[in-house]
Each structure stands twice: as C-alpha cells, then as structure tokens.
PDB file of N, CA and C in Angstrom:
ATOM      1  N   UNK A   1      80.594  37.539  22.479  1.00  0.00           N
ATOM      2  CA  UNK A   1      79.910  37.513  23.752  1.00  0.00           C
ATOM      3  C   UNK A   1      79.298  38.876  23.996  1.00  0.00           C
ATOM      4  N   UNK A   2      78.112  38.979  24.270  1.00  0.00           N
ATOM      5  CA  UNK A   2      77.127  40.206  24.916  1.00  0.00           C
ATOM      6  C   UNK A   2      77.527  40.507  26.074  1.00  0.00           C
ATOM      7  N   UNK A   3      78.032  41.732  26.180  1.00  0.00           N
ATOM      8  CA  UNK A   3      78.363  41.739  27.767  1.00  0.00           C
ATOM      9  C   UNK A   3      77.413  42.792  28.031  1.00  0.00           C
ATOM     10  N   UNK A   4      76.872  43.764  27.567  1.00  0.00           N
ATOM     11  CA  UNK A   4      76.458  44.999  27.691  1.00  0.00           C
ATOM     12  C   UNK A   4      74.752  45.068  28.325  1.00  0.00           C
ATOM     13  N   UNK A   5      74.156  44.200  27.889  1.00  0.00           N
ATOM     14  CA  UNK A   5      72.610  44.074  27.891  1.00  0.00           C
ATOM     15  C   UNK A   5      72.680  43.693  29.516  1.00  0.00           C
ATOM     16  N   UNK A   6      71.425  44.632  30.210  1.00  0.00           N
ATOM     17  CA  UNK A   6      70.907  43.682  31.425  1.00  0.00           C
ATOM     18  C   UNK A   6      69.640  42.576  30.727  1.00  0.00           C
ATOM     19  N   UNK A   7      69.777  41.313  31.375  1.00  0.00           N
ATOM     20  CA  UNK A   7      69.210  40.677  30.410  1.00  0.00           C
ATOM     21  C   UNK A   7      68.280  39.416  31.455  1.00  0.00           C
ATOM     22  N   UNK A   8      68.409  40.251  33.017  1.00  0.00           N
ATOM     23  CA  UNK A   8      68.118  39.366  33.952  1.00  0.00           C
ATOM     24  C   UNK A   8      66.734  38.762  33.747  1.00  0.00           C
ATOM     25  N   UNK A   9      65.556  39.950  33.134  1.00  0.00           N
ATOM     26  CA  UNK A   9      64.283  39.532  33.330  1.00  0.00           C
ATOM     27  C   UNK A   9      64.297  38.190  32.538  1.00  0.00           C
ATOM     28  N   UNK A  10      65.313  38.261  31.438  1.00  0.00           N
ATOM     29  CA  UNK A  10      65.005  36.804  30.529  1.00  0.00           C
ATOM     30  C   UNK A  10      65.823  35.435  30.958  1.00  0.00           C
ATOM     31  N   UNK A  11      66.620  35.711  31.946  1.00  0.00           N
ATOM     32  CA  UNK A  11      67.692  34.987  32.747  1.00  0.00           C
ATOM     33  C   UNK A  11      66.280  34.143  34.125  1.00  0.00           C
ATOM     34  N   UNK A  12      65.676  35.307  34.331  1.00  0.00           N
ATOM     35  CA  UNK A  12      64.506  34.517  35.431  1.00  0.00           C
ATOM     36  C   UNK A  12      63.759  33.696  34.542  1.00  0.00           C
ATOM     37  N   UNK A  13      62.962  33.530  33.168  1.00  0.00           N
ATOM     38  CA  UNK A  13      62.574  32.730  32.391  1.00  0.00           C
ATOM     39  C   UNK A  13      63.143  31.768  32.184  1.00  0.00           C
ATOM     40  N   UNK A  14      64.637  31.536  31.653  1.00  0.00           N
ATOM     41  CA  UNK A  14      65.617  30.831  31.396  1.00  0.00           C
ATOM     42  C   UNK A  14      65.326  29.988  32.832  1.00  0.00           C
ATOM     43  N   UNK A  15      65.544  30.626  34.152  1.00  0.00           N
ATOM     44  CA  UNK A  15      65.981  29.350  34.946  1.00  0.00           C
ATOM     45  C   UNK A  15      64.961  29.202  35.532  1.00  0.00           C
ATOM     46  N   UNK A  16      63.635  29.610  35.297  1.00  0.00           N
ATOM     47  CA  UNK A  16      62.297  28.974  35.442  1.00  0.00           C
ATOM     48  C   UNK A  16      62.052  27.729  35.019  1.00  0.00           C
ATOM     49  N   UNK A  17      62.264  27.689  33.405  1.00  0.00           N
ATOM     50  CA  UNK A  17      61.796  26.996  32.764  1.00  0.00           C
ATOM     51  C   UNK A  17      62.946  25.774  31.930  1.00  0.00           C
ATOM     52  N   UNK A  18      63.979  25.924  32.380  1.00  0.00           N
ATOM     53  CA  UNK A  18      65.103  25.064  31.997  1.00  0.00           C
ATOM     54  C   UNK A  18      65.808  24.657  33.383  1.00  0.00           C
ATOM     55  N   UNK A  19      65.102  23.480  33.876  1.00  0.00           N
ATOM     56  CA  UNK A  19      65.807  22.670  34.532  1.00  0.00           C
ATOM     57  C   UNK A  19      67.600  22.068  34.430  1.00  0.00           C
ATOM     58  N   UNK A  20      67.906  21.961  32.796  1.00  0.00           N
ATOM     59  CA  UNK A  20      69.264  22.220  32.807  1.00  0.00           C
ATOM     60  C   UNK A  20      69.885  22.504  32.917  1.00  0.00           C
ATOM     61  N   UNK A  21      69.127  24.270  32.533  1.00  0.00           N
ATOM     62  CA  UNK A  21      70.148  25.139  33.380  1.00  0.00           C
ATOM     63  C   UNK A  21      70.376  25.333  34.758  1.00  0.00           C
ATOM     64  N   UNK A  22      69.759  24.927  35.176  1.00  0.00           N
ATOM     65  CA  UNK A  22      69.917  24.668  36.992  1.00  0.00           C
ATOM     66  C   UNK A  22      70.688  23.546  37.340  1.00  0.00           C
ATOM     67  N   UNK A  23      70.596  22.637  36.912  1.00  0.00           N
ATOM     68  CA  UNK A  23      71.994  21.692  36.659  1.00  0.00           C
ATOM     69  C   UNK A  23      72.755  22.011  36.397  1.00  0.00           C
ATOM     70  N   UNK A  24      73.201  22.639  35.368  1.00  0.00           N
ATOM     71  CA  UNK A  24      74.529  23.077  34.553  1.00  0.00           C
ATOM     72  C   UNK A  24      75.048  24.143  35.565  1.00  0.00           C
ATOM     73  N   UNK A  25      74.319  25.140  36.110  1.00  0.00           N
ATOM     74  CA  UNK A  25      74.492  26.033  36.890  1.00  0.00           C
ATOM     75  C   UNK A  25      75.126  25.573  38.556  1.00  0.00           C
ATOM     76  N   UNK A  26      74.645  24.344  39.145  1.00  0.00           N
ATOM     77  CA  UNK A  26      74.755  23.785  39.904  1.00  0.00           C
ATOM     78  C   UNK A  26      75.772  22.892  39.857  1.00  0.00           C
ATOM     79  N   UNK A  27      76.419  22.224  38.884  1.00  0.00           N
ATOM     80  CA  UNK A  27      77.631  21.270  38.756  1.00  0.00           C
ATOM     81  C   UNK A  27      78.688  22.686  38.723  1.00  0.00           C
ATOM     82  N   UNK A  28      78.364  23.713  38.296  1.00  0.00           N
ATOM     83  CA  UNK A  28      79.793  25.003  37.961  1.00  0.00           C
ATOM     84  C   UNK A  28      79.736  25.236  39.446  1.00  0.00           C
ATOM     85  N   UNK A  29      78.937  25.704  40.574  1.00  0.00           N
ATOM     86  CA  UNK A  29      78.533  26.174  41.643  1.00  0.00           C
ATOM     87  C   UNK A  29      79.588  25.327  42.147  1.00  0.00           C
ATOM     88  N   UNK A  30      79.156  24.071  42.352  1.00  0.00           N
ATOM     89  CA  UNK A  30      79.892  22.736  42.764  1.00  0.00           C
ATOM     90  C   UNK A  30      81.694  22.731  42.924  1.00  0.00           C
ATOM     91  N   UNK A  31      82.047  22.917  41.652  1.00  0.00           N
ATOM     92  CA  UNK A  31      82.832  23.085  41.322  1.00  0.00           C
ATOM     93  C   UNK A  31      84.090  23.840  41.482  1.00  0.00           C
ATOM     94  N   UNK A  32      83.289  25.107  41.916  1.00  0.00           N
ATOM     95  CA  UNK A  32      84.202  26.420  42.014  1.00  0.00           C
ATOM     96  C   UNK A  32      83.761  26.474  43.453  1.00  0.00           C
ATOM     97  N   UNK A  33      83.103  25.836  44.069  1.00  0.00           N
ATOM     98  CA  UNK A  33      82.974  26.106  45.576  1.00  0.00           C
ATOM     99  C   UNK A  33      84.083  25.084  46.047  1.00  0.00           C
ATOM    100  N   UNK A  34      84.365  23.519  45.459  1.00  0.00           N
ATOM    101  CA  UNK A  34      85.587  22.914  46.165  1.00  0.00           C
ATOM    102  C   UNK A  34      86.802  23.504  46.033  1.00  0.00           C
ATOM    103  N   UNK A  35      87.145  24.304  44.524  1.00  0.00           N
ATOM    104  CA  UNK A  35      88.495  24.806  44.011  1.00  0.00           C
ATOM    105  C   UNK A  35      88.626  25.795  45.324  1.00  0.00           C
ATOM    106  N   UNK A  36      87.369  26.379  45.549  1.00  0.00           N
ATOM    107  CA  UNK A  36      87.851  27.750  46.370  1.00  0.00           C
ATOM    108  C   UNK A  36      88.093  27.304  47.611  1.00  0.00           C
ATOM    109  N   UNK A  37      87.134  26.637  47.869  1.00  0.00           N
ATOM    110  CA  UNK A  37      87.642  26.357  49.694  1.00  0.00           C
ATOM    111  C   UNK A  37      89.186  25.388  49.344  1.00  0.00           C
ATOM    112  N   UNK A  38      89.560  24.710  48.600  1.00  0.00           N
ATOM    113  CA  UNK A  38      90.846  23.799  48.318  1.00  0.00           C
ATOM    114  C   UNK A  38      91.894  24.800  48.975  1.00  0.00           C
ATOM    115  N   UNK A  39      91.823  26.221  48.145  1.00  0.00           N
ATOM    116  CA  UNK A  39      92.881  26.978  47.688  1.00  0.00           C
ATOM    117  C   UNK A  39      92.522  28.090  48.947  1.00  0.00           C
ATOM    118  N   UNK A  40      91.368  28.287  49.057  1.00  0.00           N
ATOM    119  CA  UNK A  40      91.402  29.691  49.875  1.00  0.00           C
ATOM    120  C   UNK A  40      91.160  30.506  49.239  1.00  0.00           C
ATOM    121  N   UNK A  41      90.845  30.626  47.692  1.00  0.00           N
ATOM    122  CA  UNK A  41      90.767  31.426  47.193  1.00  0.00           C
ATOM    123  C   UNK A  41      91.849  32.995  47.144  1.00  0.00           C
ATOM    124  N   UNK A  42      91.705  33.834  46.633  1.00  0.00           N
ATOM    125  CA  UNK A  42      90.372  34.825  46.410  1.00  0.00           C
ATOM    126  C   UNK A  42      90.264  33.918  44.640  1.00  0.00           C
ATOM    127  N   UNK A  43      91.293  33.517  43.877  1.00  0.00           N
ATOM    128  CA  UNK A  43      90.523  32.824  42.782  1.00  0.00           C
ATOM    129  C   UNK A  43      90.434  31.602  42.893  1.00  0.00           C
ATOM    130  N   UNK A  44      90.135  31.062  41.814  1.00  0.00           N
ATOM    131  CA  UNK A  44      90.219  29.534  41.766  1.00  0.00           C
ATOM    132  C   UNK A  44      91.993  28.354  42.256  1.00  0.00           C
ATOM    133  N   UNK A  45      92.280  29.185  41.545  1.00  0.00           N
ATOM    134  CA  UNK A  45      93.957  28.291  41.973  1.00  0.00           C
ATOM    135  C   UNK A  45      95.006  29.698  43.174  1.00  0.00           C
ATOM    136  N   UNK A  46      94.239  30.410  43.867  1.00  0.00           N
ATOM    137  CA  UNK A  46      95.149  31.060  44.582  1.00  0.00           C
ATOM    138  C   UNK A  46      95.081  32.596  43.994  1.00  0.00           C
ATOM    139  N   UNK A  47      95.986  32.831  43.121  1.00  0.00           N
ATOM    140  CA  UNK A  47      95.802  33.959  42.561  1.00  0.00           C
ATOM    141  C   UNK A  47      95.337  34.024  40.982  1.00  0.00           C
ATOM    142  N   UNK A  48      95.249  35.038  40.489  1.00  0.00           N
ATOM    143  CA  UNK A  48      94.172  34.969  39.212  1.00  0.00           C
ATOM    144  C   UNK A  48      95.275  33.968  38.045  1.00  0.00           C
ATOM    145  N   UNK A  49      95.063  33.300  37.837  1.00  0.00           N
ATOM    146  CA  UNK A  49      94.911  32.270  36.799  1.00  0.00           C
ATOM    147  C   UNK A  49      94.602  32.719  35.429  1.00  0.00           C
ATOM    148  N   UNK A  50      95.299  31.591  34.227  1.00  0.00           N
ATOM    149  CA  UNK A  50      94.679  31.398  33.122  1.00  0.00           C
ATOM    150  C   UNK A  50      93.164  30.858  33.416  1.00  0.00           C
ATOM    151  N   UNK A  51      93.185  29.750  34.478  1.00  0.00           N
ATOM    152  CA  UNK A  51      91.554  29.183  34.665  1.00  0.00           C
ATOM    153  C   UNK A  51      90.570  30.993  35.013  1.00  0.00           C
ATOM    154  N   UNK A  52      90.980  31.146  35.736  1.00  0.00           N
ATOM    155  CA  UNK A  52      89.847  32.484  35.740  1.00  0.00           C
ATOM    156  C   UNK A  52      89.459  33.165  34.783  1.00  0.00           C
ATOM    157  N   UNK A  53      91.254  33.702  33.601  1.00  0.00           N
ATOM    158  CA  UNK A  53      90.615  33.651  32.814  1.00  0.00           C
ATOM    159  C   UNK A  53      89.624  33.439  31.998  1.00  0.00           C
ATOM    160  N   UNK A  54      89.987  31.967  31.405  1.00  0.00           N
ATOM    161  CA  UNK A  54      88.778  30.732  30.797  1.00  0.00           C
ATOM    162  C   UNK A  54      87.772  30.923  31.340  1.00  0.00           C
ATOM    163  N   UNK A  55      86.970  31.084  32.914  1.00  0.00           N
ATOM    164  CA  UNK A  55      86.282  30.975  33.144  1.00  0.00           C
ATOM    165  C   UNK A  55      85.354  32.365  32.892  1.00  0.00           C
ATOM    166  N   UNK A  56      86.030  33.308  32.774  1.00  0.00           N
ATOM    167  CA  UNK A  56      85.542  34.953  32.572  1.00  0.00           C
ATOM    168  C   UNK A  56      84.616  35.136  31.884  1.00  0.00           C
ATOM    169  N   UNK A  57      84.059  34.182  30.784  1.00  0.00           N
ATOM    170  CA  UNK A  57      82.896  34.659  29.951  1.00  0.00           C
ATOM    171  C   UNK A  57      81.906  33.768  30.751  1.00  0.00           C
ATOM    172  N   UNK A  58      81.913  32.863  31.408  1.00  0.00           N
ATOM    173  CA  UNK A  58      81.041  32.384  32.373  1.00  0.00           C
ATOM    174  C   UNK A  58      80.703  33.336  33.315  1.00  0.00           C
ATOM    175  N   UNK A  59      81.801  33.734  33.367  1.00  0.00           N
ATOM    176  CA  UNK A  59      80.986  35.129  34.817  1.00  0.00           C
ATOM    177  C   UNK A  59      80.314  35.894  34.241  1.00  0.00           C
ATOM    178  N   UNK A  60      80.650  36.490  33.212  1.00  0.00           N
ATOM    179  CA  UNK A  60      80.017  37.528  32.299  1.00  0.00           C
ATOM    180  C   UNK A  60      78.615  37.130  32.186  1.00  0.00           C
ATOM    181  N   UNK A  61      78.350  35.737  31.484  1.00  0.00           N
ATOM    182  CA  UNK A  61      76.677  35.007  31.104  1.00  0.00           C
ATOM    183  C   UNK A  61      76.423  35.019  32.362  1.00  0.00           C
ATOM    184  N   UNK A  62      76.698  34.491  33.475  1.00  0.00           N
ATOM    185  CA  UNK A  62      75.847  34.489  34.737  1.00  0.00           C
ATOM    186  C   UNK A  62      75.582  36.058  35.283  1.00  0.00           C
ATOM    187  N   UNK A  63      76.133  36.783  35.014  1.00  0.00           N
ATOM    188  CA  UNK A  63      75.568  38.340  35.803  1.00  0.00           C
ATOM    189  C   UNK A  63      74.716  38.674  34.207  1.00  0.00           C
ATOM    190  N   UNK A  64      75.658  38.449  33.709  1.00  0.00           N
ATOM    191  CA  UNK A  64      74.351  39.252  32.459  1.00  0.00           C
ATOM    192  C   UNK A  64      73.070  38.705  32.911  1.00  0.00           C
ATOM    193  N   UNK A  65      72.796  37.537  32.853  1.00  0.00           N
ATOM    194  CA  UNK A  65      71.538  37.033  32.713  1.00  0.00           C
ATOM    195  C   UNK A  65      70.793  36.800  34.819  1.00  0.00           C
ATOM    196  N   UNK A  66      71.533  37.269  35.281  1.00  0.00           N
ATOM    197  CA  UNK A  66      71.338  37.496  36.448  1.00  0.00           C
ATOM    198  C   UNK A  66      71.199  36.367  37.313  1.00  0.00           C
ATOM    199  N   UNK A  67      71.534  35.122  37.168  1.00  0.00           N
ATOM    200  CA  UNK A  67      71.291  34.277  37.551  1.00  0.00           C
ATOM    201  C   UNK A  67      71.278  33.953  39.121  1.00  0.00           C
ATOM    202  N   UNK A  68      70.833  33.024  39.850  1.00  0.00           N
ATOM    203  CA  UNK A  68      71.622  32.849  41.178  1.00  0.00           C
ATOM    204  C   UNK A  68      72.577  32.032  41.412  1.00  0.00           C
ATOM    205  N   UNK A  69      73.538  32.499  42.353  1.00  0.00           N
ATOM    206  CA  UNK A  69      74.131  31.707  42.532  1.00  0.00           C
ATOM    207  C   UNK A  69      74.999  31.858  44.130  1.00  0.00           C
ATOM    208  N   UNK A  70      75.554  30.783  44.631  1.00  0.00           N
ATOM    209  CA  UNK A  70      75.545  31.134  46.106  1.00  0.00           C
ATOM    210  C   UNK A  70      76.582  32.432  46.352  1.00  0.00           C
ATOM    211  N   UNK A  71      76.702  32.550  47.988  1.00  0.00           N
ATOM    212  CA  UNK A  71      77.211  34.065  48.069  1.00  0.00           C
ATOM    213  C   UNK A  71      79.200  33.216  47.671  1.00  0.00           C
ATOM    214  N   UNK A  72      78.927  32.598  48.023  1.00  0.00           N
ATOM    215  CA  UNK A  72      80.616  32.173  47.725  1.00  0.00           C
ATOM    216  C   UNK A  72      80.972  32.204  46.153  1.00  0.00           C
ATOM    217  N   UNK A  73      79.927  31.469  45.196  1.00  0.00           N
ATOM    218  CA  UNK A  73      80.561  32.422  44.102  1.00  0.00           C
ATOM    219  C   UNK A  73      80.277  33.503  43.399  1.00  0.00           C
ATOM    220  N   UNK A  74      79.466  33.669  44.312  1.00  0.00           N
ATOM    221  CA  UNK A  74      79.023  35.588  43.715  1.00  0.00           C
ATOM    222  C   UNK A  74      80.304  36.249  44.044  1.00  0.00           C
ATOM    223  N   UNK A  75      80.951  35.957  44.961  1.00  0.00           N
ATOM    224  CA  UNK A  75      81.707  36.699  45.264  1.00  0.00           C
ATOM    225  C   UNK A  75      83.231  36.647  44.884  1.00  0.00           C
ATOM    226  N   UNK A  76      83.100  35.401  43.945  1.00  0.00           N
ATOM    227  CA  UNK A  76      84.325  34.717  43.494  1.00  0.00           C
ATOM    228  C   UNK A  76      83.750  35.470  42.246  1.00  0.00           C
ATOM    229  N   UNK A  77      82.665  35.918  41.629  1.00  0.00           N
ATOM    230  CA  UNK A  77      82.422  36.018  40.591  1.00  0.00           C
ATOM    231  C   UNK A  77      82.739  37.740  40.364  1.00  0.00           C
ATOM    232  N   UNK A  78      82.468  38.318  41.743  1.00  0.00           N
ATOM    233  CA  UNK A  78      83.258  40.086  41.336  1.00  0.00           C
ATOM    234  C   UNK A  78      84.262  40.458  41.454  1.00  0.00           C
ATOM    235  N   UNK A  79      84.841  39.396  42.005  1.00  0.00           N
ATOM    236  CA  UNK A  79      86.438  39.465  42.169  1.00  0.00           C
ATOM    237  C   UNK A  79      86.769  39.313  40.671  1.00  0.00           C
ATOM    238  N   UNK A  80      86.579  38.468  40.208  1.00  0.00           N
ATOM    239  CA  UNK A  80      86.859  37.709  38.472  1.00  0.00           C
ATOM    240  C   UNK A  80      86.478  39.135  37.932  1.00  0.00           C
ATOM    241  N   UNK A  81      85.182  39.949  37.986  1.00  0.00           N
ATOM    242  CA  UNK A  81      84.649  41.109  37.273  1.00  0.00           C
ATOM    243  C   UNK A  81      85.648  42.155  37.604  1.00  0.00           C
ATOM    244  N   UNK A  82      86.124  42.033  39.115  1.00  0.00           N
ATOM    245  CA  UNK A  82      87.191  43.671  39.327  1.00  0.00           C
ATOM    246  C   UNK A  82      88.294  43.455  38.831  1.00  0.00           C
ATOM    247  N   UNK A  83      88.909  42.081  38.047  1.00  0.00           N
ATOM    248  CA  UNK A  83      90.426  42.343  37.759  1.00  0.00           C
ATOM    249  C   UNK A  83      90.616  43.069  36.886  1.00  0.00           C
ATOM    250  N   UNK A  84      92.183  43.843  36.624  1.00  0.00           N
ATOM    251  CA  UNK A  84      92.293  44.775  35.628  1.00  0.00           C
ATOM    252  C   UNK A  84      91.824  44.007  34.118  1.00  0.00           C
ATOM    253  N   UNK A  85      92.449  42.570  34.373  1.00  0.00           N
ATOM    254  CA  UNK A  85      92.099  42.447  33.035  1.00  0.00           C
ATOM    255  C   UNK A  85      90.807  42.550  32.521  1.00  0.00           C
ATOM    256  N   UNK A  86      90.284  41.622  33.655  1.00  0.00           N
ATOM    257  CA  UNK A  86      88.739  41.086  32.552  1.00  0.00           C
ATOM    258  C   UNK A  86      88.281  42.949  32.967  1.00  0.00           C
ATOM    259  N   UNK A  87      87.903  43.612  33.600  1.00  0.00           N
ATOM    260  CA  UNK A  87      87.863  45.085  33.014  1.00  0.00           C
ATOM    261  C   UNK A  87      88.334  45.797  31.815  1.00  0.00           C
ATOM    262  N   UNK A  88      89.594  45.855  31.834  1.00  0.00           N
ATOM    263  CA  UNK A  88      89.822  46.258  30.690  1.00  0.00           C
ATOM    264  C   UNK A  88      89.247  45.249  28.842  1.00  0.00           C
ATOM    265  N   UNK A  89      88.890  43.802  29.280  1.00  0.00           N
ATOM    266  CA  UNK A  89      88.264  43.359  28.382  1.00  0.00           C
ATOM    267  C   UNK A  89      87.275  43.937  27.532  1.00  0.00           C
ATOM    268  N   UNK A  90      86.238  43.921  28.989  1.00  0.00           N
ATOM    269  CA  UNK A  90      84.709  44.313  28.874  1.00  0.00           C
ATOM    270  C   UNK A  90      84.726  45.541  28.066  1.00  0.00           C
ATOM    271  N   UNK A  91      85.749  46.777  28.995  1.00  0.00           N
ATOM    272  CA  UNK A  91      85.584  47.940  28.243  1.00  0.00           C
ATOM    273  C   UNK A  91      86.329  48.098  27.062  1.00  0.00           C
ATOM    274  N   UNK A  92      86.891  47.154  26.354  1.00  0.00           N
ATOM    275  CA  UNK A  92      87.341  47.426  25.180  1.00  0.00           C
ATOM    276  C   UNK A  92      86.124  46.725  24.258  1.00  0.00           C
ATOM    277  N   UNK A  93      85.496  45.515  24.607  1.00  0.00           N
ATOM    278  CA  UNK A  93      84.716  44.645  23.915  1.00  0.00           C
ATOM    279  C   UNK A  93      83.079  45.352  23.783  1.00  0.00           C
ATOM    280  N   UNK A  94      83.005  46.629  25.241  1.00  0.00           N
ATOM    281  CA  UNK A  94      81.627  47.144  25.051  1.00  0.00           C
ATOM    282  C   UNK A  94      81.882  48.777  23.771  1.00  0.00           C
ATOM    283  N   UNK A  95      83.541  48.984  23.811  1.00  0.00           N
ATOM    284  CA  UNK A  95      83.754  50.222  23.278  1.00  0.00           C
ATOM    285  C   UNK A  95      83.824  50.070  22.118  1.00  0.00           C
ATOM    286  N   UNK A  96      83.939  49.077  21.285  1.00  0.00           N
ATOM    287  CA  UNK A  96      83.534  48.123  19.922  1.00  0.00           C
ATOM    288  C   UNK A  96      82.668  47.588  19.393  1.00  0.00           C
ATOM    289  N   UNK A  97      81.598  47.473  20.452  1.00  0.00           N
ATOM    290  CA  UNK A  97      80.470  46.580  19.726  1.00  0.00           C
ATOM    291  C   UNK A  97      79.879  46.865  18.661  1.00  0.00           C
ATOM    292  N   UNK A  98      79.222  46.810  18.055  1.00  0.00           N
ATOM    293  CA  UNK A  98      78.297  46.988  17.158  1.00  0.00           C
ATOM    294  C   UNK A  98      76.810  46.256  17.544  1.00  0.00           C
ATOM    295  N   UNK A  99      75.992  47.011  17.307  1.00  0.00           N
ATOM    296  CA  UNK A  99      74.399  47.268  18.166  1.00  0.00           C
ATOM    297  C   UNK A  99      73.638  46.412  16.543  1.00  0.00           C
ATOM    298  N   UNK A 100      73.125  45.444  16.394  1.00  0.00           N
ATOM    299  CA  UNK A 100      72.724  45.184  15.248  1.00  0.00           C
ATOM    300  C   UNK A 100      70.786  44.722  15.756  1.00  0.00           C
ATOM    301  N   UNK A 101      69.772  45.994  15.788  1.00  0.00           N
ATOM    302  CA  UNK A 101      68.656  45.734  15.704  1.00  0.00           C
ATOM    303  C   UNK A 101      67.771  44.755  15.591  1.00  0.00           C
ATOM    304  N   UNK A 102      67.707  44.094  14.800  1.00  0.00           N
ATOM    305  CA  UNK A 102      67.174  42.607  14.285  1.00  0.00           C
ATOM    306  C   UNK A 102      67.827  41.469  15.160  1.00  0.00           C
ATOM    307  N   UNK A 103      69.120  41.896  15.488  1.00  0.00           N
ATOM    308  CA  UNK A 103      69.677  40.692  16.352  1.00  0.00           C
ATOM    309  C   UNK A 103      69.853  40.853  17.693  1.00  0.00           C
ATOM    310  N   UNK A 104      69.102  41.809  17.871  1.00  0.00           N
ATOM    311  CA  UNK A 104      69.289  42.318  19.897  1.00  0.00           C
ATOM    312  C   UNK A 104      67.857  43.461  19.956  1.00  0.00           C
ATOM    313  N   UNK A 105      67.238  42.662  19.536  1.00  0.00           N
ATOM    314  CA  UNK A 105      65.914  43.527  19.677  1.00  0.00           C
ATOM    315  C   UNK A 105      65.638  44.019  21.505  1.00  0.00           C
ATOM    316  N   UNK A 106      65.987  43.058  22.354  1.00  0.00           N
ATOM    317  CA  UNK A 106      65.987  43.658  23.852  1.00  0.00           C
ATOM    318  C   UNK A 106      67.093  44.333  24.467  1.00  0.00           C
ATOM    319  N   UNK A 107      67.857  45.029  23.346  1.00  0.00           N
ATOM    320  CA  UNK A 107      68.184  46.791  23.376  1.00  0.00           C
ATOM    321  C   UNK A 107      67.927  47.547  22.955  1.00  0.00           C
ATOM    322  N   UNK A 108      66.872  47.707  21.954  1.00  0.00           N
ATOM    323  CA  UNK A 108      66.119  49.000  21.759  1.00  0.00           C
ATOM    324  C   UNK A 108      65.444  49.512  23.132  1.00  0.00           C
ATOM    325  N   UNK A 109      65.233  49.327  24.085  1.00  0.00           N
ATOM    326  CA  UNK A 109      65.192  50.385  24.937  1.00  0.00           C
ATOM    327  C   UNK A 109      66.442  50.615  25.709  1.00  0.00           C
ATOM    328  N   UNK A 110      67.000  50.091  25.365  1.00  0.00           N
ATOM    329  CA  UNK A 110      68.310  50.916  25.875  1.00  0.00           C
ATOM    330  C   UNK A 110      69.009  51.860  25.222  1.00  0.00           C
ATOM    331  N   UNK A 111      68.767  52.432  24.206  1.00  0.00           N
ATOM    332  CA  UNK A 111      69.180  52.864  22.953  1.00  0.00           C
ATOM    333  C   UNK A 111      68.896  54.570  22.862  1.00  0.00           C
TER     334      UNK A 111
END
C-alpha cells in the first residue's frame, strides 16, 4: 500500500470519471455512518477494534487520493489516522519504502 504520495489531483479524475467509485465510496459512507451512530462511536464498534484495523488501508486510499467524504467519516477517518497504531504503521511502512521510478512516476517531483 502507497501511503506516502499526495495523489488527490488524480483522486479528483478518479471520482470524476468513475461512477463506481462513487458507489463503492457511498455504500462504505453508508456503512460506517450506521456502525457509528449504532455505537456512538469514536470507532466503529466503540473503541478501536480489529474492524478499524481492517478498515485502516481504506482510510489510508481515501485521504491519499483525497476523496470526499461526509464530515462524519472524515472524522471517523482521523481518528483511525491518530491511533498509535495505524501511526506507528504508516511510519514504519513510509521509513521502508522503496521509491521505484518507472512505477511511481507521480513522485518524481517529490523527490
């Protein structure tokens, strides 16, 4: 999983032009908006979960790629980003990567 790239400008293309993904995006929305109001949140089942877990590289693709999504799970979604874990994930998974040119050509300007 890419966590590192801002990758929004191609995330606005993506949900321009892929109606699926606005579906797909919209059944998860759906989804995590009944769990949360069910529970009260701040996660999905109460407190952070294996499901949050699981769900963590979903949060990751939706901010990477900047997507929208309502303020209820944006906000379910930085909560998921501030836990120690999925932090300490990211920064072990961005302190490892390997940068491969040919296959992430929209990080050469980040570079």
């Amino acid at each position: 999983m890419n966590i590192g790239p801002d990758l929004s400008s191609v995330g606005k293309i993506l949900w321009r032009d892929n109606s699926g993904l606005r579906q797909d995006v919209g059944r998860l929305e759906t989804a995590w908006t009944e769990q949360l109001n069910r529970t009260d949140g701040p996660f999905l089942f109460g407190e952070f979960s294996a499901v949050d877990a699981y769900f963590s590289p979903v949060v990751m693709r939706l901010a990477t790629y900047d997507l929208p999504v309502s303020g209820l799970c944006h906000d379910y979604m930085q909560r998921v980003k501030a836990h120690p874990a999925i932090k300490d994930w990211c920064s072990t998974a961005q302190k490892h990567a390997v940068f491969i040119d040919f296959k992430e050509p929209y990080r050469l300007s980040n570079v």
